[in-house]
Protein backbone atom coordinates (compact mmCIF):
# COMPACT_ATOMS: atom_id res chain seq x y z
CA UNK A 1 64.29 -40.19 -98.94
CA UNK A 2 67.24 -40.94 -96.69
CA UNK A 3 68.32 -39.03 -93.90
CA UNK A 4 71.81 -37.93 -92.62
CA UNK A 5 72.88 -38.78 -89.52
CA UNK A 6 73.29 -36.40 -87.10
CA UNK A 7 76.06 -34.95 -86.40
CA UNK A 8 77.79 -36.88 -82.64
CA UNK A 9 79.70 -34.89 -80.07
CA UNK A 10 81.36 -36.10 -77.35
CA UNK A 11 81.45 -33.66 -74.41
CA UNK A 12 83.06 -34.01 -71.22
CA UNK A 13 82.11 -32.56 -67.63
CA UNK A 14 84.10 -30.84 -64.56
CA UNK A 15 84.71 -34.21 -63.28
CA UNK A 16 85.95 -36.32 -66.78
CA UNK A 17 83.44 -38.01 -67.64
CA UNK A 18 82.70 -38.23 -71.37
CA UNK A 19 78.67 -37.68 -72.57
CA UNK A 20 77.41 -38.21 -76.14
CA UNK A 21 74.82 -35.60 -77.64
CA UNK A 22 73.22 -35.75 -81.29
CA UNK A 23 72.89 -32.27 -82.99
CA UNK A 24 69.20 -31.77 -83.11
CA UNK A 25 69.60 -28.22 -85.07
CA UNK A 26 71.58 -25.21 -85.59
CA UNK A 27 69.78 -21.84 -85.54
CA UNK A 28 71.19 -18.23 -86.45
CA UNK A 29 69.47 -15.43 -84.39
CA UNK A 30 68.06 -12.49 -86.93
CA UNK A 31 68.18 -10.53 -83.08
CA UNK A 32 71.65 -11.42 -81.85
CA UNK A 33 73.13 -12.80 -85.22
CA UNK A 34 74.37 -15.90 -82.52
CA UNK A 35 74.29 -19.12 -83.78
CA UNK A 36 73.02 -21.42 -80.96
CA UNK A 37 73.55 -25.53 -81.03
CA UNK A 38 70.44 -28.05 -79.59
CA UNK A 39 71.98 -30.90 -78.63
CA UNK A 40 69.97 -33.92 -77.43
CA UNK A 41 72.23 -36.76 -75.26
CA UNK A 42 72.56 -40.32 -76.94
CA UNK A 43 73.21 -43.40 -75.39
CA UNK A 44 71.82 -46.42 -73.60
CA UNK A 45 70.55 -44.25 -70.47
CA UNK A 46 68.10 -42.08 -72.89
CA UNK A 47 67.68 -44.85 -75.66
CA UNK A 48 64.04 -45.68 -73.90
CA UNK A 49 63.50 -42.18 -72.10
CA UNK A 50 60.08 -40.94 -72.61
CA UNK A 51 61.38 -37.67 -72.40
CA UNK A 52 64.94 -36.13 -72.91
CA UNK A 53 66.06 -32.56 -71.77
CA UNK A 54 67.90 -30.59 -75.21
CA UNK A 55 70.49 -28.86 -74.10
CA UNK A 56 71.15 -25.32 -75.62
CA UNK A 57 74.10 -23.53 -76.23
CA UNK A 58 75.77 -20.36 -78.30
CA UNK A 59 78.31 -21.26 -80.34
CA UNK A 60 81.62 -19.08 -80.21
CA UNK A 61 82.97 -19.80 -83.66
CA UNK A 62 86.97 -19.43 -83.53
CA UNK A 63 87.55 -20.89 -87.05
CA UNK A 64 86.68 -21.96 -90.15
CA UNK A 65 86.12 -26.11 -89.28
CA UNK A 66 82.81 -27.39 -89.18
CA UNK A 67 84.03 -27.88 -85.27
CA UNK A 68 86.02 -24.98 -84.57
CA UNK A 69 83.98 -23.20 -82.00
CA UNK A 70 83.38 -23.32 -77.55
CA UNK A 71 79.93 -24.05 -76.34
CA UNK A 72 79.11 -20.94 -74.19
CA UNK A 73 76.31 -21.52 -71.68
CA UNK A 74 73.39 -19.19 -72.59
CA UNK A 75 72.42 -16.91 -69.48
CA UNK A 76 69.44 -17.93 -67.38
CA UNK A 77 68.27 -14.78 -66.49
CA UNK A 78 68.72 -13.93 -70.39
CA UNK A 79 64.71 -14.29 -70.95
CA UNK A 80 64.44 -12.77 -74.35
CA UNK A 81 66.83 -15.53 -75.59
CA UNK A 82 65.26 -18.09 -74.38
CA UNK A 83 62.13 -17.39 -75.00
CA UNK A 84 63.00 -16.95 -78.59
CA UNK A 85 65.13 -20.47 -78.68
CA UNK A 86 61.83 -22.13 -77.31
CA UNK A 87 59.88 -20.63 -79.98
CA UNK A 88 61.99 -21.93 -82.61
CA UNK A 89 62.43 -25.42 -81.21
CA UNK A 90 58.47 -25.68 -80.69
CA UNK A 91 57.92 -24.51 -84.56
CA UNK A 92 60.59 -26.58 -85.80
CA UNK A 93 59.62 -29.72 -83.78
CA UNK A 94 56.31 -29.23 -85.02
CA UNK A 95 57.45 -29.50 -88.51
CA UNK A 96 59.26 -32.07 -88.08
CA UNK A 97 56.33 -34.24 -86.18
């Protein structure tokens, strides 16, 4: 069975520089109805990482493109998301293992 490439996005930061991230998963909140993005980072600096940090975000959807939204930082002190977003990404890693 072949599998589709994940979908690439290149990001910039605050001082220009351009980052690549994989989409590792999309997930729609049944508590928030937010969607929320995990995006791993790509490249030759994490191709032989052991580990690699996923970066979460919510999605603010402004359109009707598969890439019309903004990538709004979830809220640290915002424990109820989080914890939930860890529980999915455990379960679903696990399935996917």
């Amino acid at each position: 069975m072949q599998q589709n490439e994940p979908t690439r996005y290149v990001i910039p930061d605050g001082e220009g520089n351009d980052f690549e991230f994989a989409e590792r998963l999309r997930y729609e909140s049944p508590r928030s109805n937010k969607t929320y993005i995990f995006l791993e980072p790509i490249g030759a600096d994490y191709d032989e990482a052991e580990e690699v940090d996923i970066f979460v975000y919510e999605l603010d959807e402004y359109g009707d493109g598969d890439n019309d939204f903004n990538l709004v930082p979830i809220a640290e002190d915002d424990a109820e998301t989080w914890d939930e977003i860890e529980e999915v990404f455990n379960t679903l890693e696990d399935e996917l293992d």
